[in-house]
N, C-alpha and C. Protein backbone atom coordinates (compact mmCIF):
# COMPACT_ATOMS: atom_id res chain seq x y z
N UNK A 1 17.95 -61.57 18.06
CA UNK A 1 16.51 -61.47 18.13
C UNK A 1 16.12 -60.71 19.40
N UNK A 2 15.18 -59.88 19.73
CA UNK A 2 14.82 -58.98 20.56
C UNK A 2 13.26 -59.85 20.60
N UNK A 3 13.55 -59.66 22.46
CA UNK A 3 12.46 -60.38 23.44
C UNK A 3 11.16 -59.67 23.29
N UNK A 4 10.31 -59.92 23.16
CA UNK A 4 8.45 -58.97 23.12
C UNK A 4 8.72 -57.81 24.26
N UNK A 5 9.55 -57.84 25.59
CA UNK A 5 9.73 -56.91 26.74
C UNK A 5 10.47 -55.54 26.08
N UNK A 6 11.58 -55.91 24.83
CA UNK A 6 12.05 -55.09 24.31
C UNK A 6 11.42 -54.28 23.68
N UNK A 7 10.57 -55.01 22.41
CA UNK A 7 9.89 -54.67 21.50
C UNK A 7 8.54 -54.11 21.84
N UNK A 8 8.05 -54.12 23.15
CA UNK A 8 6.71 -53.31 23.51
C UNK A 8 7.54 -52.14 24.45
N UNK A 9 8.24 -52.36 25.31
CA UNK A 9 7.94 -51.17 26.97
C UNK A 9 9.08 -49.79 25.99
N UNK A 10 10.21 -50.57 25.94
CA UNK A 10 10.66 -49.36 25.35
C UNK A 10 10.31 -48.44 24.30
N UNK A 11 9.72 -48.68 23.32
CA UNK A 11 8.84 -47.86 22.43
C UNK A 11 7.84 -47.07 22.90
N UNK A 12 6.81 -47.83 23.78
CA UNK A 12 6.12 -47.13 24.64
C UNK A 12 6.17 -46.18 25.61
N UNK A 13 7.43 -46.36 26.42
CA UNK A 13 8.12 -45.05 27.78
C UNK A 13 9.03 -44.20 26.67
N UNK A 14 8.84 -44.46 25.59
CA UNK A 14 9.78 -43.45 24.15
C UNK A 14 8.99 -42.36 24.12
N UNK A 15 7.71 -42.78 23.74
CA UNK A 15 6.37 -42.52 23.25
C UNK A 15 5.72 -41.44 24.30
N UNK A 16 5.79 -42.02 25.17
CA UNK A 16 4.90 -41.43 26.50
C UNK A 16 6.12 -40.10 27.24
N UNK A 17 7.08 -40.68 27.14
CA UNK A 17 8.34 -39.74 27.77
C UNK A 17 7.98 -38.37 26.34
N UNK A 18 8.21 -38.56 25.35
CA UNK A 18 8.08 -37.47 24.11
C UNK A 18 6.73 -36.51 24.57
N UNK A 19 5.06 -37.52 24.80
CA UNK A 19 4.23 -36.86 24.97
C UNK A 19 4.21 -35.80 26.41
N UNK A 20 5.10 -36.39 27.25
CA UNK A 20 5.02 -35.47 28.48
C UNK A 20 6.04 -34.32 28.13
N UNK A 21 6.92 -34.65 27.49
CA UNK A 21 7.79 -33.38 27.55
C UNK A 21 7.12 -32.12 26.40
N UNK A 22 6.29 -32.27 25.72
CA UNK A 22 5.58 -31.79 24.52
C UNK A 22 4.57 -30.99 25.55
N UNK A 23 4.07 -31.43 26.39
CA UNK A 23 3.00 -30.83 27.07
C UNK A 23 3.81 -30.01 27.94
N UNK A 24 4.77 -30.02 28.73
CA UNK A 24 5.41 -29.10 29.50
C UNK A 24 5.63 -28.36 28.29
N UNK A 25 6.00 -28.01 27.14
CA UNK A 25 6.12 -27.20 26.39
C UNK A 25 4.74 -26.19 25.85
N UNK A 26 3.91 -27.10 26.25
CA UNK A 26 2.74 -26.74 25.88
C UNK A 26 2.46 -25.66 26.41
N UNK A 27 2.18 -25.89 28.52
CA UNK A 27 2.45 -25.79 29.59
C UNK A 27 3.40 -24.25 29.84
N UNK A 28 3.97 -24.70 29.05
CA UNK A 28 5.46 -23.27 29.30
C UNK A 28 4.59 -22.57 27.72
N UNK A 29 4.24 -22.57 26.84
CA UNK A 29 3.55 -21.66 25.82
C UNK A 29 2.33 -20.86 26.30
N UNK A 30 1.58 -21.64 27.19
CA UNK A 30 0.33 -20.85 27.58
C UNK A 30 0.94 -19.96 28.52
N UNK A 31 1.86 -20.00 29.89
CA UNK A 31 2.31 -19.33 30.47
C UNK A 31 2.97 -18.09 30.27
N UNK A 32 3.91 -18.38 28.78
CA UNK A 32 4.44 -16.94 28.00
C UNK A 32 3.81 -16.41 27.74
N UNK A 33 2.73 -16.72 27.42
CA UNK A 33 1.48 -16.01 26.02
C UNK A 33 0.17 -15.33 27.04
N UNK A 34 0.15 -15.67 28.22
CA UNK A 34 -0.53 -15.53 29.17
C UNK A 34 -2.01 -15.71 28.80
N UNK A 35 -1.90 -17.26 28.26
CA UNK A 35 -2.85 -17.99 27.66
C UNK A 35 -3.26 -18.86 28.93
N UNK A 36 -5.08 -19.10 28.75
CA UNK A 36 -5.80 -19.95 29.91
C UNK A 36 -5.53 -21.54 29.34
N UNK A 37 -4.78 -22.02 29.96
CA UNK A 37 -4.07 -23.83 29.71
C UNK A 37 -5.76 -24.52 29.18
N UNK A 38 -7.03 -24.35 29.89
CA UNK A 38 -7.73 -25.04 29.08
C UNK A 38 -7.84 -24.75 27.80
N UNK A 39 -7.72 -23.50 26.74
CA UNK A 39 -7.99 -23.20 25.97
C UNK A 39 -7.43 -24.36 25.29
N UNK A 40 -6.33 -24.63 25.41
CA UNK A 40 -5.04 -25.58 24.80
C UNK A 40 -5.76 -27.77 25.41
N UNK A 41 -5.88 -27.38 26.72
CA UNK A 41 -6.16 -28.72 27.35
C UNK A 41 -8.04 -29.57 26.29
N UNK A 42 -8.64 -28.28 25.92
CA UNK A 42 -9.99 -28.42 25.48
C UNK A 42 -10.24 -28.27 24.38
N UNK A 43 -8.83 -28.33 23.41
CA UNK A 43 -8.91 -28.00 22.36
C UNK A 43 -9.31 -29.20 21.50
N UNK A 44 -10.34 -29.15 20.26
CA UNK A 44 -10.03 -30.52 19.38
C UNK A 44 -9.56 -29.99 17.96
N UNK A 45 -9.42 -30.95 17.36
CA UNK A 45 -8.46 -30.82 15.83
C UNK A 45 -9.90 -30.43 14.54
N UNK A 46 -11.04 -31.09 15.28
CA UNK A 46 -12.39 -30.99 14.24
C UNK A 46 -13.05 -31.47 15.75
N UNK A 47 -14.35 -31.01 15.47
CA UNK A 47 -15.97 -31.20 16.70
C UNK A 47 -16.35 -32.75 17.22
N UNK A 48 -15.41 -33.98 16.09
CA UNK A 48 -15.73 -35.48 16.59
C UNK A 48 -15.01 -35.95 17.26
N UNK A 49 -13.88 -34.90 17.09
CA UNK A 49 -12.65 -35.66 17.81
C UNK A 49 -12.33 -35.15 19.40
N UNK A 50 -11.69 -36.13 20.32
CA UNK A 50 -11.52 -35.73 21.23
C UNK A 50 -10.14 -34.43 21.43
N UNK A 51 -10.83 -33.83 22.76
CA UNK A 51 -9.69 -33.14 23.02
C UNK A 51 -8.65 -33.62 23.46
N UNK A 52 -7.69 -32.46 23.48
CA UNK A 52 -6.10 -33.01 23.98
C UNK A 52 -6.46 -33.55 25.29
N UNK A 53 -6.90 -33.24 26.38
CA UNK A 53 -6.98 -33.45 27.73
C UNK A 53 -7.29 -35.37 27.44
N UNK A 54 -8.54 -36.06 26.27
CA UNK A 54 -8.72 -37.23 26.33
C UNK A 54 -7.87 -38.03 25.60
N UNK A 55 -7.07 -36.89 24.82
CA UNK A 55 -6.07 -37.55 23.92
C UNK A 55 -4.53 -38.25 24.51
N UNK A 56 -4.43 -37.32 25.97
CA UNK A 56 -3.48 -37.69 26.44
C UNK A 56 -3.60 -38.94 27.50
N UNK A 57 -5.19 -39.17 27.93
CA UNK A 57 -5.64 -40.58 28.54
C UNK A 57 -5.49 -41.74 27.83
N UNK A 58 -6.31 -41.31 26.57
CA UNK A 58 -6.22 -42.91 26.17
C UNK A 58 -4.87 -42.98 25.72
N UNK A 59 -3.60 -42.15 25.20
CA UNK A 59 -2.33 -42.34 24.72
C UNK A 59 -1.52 -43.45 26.40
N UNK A 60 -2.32 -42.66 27.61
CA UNK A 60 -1.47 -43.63 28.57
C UNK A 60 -2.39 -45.03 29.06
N UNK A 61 -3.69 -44.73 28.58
CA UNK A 61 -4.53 -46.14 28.97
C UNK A 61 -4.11 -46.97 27.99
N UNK A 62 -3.49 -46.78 26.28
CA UNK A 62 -2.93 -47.63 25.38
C UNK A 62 -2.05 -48.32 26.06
N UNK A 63 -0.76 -47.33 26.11
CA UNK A 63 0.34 -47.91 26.95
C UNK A 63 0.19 -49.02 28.23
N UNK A 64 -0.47 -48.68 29.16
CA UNK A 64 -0.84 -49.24 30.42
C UNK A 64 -1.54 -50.78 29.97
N UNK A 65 -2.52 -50.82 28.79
CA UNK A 65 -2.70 -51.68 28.88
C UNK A 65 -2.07 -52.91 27.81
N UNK A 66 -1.01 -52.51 26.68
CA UNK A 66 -0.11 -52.66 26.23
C UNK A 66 0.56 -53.80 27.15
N UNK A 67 1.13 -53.30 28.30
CA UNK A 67 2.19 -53.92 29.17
C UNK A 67 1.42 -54.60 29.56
N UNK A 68 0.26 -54.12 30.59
CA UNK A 68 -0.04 -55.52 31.01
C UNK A 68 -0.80 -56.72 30.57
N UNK A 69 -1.33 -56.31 29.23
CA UNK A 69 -1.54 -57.83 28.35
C UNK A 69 -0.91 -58.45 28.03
N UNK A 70 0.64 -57.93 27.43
CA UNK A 70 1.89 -58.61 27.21
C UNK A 70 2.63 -59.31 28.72
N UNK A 71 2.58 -58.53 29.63
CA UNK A 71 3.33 -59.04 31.27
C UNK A 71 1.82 -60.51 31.59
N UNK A 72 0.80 -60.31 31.39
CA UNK A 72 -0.17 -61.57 31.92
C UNK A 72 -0.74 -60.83 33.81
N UNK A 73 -0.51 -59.66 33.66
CA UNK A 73 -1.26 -58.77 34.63
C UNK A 73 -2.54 -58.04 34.29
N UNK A 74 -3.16 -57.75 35.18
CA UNK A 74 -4.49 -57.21 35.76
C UNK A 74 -4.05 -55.67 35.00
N UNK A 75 -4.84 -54.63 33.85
CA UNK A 75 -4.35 -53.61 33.25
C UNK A 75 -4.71 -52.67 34.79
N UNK A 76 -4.11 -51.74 34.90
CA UNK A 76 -4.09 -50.80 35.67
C UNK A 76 -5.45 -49.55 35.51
N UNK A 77 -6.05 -49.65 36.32
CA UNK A 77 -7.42 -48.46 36.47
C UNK A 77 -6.50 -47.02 37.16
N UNK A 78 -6.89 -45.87 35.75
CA UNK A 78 -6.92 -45.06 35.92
C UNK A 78 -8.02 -44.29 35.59
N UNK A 79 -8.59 -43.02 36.70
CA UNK A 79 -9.70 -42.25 36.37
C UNK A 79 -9.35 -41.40 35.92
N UNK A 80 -10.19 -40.63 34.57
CA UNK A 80 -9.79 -39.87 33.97
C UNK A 80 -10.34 -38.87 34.38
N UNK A 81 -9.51 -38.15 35.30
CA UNK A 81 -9.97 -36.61 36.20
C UNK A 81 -8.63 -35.39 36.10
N UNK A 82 -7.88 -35.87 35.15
CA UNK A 82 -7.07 -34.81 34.96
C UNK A 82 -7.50 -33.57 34.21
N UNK A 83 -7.19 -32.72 34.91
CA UNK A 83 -7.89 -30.73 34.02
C UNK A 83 -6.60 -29.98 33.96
N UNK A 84 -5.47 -30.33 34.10
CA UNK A 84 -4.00 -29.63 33.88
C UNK A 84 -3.13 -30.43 33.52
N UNK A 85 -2.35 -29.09 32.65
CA UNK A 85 -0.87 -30.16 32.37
C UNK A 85 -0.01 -30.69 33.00
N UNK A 86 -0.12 -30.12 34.69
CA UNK A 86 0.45 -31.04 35.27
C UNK A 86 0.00 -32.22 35.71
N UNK A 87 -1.34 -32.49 35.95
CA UNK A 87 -2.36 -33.30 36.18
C UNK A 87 -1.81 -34.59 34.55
N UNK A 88 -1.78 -34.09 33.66
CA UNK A 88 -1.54 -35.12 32.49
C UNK A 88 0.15 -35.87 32.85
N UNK A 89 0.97 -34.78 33.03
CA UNK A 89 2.14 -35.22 32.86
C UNK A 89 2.21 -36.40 34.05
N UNK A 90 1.56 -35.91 35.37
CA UNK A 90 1.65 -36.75 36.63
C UNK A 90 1.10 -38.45 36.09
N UNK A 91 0.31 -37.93 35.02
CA UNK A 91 -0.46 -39.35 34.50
C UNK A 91 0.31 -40.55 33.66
N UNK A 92 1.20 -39.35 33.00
CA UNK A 92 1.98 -40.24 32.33
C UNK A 92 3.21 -40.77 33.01
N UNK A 93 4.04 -40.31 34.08
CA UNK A 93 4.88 -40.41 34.66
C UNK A 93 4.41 -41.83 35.35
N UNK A 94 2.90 -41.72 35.87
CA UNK A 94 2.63 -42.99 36.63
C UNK A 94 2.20 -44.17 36.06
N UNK A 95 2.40 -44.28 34.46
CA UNK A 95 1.89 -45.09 33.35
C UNK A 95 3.53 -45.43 33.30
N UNK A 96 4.52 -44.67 32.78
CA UNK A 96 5.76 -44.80 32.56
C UNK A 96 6.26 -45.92 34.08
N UNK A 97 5.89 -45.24 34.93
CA UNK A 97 6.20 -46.48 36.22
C UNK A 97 6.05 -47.57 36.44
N UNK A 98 4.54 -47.53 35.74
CA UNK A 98 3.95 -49.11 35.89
C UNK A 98 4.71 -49.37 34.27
N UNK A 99 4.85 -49.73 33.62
CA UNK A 99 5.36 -50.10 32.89
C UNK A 99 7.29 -50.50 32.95
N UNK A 100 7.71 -49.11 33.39
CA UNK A 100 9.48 -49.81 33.35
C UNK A 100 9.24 -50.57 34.79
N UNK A 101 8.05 -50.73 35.62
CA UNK A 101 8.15 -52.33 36.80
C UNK A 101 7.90 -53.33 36.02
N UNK A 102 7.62 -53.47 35.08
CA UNK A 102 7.15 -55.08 34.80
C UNK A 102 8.66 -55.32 34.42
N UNK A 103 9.13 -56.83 34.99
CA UNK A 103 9.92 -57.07 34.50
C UNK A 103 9.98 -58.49 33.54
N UNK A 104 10.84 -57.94 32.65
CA UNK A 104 10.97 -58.70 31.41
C UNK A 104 10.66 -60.45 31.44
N UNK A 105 10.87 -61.05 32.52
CA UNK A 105 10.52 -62.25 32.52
C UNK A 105 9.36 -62.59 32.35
N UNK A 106 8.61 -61.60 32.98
CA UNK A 106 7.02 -61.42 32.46
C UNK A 106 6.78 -61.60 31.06
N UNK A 107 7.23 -61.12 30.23
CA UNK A 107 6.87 -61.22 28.73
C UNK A 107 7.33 -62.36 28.06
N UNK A 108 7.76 -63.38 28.67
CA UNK A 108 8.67 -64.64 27.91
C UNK A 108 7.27 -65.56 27.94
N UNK A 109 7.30 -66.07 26.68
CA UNK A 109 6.65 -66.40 25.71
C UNK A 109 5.33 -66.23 25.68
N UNK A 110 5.73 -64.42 25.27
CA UNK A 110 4.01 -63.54 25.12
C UNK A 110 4.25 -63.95 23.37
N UNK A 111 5.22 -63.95 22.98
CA UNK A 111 5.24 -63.91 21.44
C UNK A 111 3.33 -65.33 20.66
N UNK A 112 2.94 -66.17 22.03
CA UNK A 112 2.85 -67.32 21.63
C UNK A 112 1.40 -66.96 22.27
N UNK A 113 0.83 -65.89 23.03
CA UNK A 113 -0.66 -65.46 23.93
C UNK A 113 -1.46 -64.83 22.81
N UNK A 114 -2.54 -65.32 23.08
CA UNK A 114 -3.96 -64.94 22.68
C UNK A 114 -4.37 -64.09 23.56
N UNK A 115 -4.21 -62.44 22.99
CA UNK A 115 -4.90 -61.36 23.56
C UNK A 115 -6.49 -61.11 23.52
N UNK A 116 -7.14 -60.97 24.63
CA UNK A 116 -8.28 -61.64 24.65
C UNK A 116 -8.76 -59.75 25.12
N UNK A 117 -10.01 -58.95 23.96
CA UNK A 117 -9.60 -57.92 23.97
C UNK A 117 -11.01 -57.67 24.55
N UNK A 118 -11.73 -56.96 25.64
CA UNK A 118 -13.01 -57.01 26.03
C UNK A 118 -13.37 -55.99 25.33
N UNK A 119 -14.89 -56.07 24.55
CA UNK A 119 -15.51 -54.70 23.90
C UNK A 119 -17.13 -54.53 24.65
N UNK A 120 -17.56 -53.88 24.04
CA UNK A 120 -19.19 -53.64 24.04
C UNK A 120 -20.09 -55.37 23.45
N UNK A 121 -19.23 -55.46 22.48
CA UNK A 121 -20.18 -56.33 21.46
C UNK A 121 -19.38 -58.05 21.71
N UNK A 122 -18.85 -58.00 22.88
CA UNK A 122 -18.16 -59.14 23.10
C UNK A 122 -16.95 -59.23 22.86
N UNK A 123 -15.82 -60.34 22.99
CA UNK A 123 -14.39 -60.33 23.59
C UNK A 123 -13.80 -60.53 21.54
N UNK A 124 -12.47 -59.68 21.58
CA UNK A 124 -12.12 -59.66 20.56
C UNK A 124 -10.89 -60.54 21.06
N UNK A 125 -10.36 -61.59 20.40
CA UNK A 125 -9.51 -62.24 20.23
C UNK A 125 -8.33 -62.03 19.15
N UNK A 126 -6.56 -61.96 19.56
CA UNK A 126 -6.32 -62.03 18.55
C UNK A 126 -4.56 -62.85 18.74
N UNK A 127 -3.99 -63.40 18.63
CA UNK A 127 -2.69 -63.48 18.34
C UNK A 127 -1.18 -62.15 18.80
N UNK A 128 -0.74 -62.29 19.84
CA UNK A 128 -0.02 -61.19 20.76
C UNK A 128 0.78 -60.11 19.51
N UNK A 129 1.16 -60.92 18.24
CA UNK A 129 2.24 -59.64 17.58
C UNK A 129 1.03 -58.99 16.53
N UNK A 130 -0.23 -59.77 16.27
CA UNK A 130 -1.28 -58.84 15.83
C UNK A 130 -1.36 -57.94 16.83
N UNK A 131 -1.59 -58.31 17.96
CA UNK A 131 -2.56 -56.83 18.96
C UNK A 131 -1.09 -56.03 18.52
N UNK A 132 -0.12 -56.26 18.86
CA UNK A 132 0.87 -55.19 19.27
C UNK A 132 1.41 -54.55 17.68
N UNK A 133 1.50 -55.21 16.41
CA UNK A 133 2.05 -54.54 15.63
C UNK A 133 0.33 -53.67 14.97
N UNK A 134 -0.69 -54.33 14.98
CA UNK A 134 -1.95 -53.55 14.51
C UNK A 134 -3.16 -53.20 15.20
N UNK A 135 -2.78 -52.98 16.72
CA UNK A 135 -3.77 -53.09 17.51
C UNK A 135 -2.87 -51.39 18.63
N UNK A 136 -2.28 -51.92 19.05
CA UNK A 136 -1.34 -51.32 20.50
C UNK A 136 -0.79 -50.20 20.01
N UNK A 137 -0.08 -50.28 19.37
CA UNK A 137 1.41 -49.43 19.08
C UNK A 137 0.35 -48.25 17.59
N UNK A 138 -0.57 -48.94 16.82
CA UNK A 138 -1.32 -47.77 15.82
C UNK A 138 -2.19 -46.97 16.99
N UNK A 139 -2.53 -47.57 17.97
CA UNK A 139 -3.89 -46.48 18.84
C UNK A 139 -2.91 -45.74 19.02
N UNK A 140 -1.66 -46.60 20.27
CA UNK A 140 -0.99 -45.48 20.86
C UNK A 140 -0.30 -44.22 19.95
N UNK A 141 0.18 -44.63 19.44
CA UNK A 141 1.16 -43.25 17.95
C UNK A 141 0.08 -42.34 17.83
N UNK A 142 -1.19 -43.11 17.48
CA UNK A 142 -2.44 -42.08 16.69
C UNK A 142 -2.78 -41.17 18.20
N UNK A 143 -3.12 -41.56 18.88
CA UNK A 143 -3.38 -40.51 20.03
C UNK A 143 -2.12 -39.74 20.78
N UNK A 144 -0.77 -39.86 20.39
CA UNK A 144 0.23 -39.19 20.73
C UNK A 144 0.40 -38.17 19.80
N UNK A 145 0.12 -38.64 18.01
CA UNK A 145 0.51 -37.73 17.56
C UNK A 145 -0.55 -36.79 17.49
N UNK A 146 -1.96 -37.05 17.70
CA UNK A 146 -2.98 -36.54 17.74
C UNK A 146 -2.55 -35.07 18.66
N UNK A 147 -2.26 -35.64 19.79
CA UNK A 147 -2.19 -34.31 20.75
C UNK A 147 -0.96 -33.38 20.12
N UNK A 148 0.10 -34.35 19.48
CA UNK A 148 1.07 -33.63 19.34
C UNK A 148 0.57 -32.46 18.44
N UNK A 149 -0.16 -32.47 17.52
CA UNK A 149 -0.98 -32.02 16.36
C UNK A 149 -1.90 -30.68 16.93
N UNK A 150 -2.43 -31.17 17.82
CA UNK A 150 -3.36 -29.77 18.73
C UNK A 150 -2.10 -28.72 19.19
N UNK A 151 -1.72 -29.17 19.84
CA UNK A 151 -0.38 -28.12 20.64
C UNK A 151 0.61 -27.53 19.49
N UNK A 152 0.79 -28.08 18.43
CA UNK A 152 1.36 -27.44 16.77
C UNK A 152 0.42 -26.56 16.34
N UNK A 153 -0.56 -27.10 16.14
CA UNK A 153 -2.01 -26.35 15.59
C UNK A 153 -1.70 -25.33 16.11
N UNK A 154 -1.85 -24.99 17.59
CA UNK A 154 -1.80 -23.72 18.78
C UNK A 154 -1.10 -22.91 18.93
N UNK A 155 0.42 -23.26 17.65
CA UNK A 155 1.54 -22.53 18.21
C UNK A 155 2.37 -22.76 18.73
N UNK A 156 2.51 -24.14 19.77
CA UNK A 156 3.31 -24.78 20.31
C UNK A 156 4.25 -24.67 19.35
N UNK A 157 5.59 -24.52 19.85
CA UNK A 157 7.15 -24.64 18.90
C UNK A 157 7.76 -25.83 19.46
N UNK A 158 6.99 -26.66 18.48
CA UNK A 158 7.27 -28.70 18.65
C UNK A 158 7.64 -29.02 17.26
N UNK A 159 8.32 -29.83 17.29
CA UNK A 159 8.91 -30.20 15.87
C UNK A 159 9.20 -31.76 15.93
N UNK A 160 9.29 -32.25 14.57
CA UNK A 160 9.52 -33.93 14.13
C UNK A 160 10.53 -34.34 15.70
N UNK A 161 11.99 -33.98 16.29
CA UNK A 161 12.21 -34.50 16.59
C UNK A 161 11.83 -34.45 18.74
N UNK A 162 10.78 -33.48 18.53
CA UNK A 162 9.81 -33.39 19.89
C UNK A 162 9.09 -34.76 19.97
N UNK A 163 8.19 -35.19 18.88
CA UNK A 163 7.17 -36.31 18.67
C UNK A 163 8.40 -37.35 18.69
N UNK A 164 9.74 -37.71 18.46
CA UNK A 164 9.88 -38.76 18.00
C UNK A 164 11.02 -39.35 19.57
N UNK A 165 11.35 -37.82 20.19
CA UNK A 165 12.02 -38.27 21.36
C UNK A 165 13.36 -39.01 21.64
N UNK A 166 13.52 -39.34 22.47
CA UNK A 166 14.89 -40.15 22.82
C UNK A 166 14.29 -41.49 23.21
N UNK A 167 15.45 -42.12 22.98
CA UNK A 167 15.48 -43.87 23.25
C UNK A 167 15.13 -43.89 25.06
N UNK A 168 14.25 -44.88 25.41
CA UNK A 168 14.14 -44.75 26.80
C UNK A 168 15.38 -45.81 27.26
């Protein structure tokens, strides 16, 4: 049986490690092409949706706060003032940090916590392997593959096993 520490951080620094290396690719496409990086950073998929630049925040504010609802920590405040791909990657690198620190003892018996989820319209409550199998892990994928999707759209030469990455 695999501990909740297993089953959340590593999927997540999988996830987040794939999205940073996708953007240095990105990163290295605008540079060949002697393309302006916002064109790519400001891009959306359709006019409702966010751009890559917000796509790659909330993919690490998922993560970030992933861990620390499962660890029983304070989620980590990040401002969203990144305008480059290195500015994103630096973001994720420091999401990936706070996350492989929590250590696993932290998560012993998250299987059994009431994630207590703050909104606009009052606190959403739910049972820890609800948030994480239909709450955590669908935002995060959807806004990873989201970006992954803009930077394909663009030309980027990213493929199935870019998005799906190595084991962290």
């Amino acid at each position: 049986m695999i501990s909740i520490h297993q089953a959340c951080i590593p999927p997540a620094v999988r996830a987040l490690n794939a999205l940073s290396a996708i953007l240095a690719k990105g990163a290295a496409h605008c540079e060949a092409r002697s393309i302006d990086p916002s064109a790519l950073l400001q891009f959306r998929l359709y006019p409702d949706m966010f751009p890559l630049t917000r796509q790659v925040q909330i993919a690490s504010d998922s993560a970030n706060r992933l861990g620390a609802r499962m660890a029983g920590v304070p989620v980590p405040s990040m401002p969203d003032t990144e305008t480059s791909f290195a500015e994103l990657e630096a973001r994720l690198a420091k999401t990936i940090a706070f996350l492989t620190s929590l250590p696993a003892s932290q998560f012993e018996g998250g299987e059994t916590r009431e994630i207590v989820i703050p909104g606009r319209k009052g606190e959403t409550r739910m049972p820890a392997l609800e948030y994480i199998q239909g709450s955590a892990f669908p935002n995060l994928y959807f806004h990873v593959a989201t970006a992954y999707d803009i930077l394909r759209h663009n030309g980027v030469e990213i493929g199935k096993r870019d998005f799906l990455g190595t084991p962290a």
